[in-house]
Protein backbone atom coordinates (compact mmCIF):
# COMPACT_ATOMS: atom_id res chain seq x y z
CA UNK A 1 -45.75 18.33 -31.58
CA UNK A 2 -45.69 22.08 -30.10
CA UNK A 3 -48.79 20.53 -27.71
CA UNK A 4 -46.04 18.08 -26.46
CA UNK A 5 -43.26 20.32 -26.33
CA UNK A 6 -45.75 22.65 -23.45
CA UNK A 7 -46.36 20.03 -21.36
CA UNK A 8 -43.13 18.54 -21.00
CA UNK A 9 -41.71 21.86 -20.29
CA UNK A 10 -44.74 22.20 -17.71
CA UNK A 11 -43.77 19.31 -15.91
CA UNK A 12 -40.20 19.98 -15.76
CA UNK A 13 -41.20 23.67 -14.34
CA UNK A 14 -43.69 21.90 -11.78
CA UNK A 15 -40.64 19.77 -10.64
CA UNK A 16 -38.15 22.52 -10.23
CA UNK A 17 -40.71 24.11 -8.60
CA UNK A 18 -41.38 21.53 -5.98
CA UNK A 19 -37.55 20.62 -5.15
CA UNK A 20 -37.21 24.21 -4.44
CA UNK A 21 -39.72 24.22 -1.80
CA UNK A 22 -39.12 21.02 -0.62
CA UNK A 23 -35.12 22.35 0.06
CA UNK A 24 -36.37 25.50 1.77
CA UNK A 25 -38.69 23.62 4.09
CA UNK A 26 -36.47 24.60 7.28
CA UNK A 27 -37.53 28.36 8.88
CA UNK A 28 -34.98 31.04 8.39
CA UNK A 29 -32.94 30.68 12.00
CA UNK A 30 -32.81 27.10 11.77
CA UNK A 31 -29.83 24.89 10.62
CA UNK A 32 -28.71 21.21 10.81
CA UNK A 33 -25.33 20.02 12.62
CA UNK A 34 -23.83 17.18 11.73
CA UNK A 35 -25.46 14.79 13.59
CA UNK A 36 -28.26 15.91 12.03
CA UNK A 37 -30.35 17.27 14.65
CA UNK A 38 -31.60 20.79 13.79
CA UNK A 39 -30.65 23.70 15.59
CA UNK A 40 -32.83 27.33 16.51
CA UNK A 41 -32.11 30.64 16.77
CA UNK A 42 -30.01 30.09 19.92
CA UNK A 43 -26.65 28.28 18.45
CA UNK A 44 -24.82 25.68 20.82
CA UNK A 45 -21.85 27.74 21.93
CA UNK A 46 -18.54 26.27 20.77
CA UNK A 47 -14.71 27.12 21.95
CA UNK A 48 -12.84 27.84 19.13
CA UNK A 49 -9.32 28.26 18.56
CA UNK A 50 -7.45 30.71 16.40
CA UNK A 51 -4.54 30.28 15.23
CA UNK A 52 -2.15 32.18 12.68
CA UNK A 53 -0.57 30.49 10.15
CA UNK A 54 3.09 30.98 9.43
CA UNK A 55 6.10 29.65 6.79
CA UNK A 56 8.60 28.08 8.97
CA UNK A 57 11.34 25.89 7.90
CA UNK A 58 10.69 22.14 8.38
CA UNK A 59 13.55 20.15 9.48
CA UNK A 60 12.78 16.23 8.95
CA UNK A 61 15.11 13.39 10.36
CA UNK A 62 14.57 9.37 10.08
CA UNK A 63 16.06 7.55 13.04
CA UNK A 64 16.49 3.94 12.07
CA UNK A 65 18.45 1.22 13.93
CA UNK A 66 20.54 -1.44 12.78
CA UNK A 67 23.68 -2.07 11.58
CA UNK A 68 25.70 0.36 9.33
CA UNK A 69 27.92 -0.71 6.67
CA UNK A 70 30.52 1.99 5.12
CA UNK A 71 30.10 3.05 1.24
CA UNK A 72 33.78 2.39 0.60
CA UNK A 73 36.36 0.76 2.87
CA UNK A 74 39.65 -0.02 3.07
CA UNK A 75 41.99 -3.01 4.46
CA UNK A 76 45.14 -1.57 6.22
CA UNK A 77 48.22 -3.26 7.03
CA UNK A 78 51.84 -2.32 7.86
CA UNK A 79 54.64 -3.83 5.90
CA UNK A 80 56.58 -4.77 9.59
CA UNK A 81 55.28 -5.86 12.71
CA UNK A 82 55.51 -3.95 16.13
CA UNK A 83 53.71 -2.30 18.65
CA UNK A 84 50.53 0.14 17.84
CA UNK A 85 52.13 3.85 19.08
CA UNK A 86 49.32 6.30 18.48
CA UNK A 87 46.04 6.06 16.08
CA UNK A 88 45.64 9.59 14.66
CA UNK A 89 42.65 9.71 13.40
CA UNK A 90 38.67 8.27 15.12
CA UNK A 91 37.00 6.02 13.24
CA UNK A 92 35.04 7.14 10.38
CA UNK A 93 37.10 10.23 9.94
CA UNK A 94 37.82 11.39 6.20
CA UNK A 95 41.65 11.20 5.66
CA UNK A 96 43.78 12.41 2.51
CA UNK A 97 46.75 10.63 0.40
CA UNK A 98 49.77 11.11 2.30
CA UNK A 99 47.81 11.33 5.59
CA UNK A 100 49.60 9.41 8.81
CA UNK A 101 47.10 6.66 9.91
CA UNK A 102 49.33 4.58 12.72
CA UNK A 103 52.57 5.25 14.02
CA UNK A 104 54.49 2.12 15.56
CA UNK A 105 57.04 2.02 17.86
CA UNK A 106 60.04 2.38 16.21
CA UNK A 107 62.62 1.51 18.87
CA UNK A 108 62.74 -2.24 18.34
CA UNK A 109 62.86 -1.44 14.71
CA UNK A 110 65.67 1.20 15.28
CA UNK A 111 67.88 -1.44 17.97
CA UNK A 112 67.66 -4.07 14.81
CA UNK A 113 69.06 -1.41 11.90
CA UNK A 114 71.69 -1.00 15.22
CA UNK A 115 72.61 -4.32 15.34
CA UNK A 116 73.11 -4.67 11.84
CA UNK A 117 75.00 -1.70 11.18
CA UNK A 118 77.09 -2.81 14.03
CA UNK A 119 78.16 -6.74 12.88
CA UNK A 120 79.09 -5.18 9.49
């Protein structure tokens, strides 16, 4: 059993042995590239570019195109008729309760409460 226990751990020192000079086959100045030709003491001169690496803030934006449809909308109406005066606010603005959205004109209005006041 011990006899067997030698000779297997002879072998296994024999193939160490030989992968190790197998891998160191190649002469000291030599190396491979990566197209695998091997290169001598005189390296292939390569430009090289150095650059130092900084933290910078990364500002990321997603243009897409297509239509856009509001969260929330709203349907507005006036309670008389008349002519549009002056639209306050652009489209897609954010407005408040209480907040003026379209005058009229008020003079036809204000000739009719007139005319009424006056036949009483």
């Amino acid at each position: 059993m011990m006899d067997t226990m030698k000779r297997i751990a002879a072998a296994l020192l024999s193939l160490v042995v030989i992968v190790v000079l197998v891998g160191c086959d190649q002469s000291a100045g030599d190396q491979n590239t990566a197209d695998g030709q091997t290169v001598g003491a005189t390296e292939i001169p390569r430009n090289v570019r150095v650059l130092t690496v900084e933290r910078s803030d990364l500002e990321e934006f997603l243009e897409i195109s297509g239509p856009v449809k509001p969260v929330r909308g709203a349907d507005v109406s006036a309670e008389e008729g008349g002519r549009v005066e002056l639209v306050p606010h652009d489209r897609g603005d954010q407005v408040r309760k209480g907040d003026v959205l379209v005058e009229l004109d008020r003079r036809l209005l204000a000739a009719e409460i007139e005319a009424d006041l006056a036949s009483e």
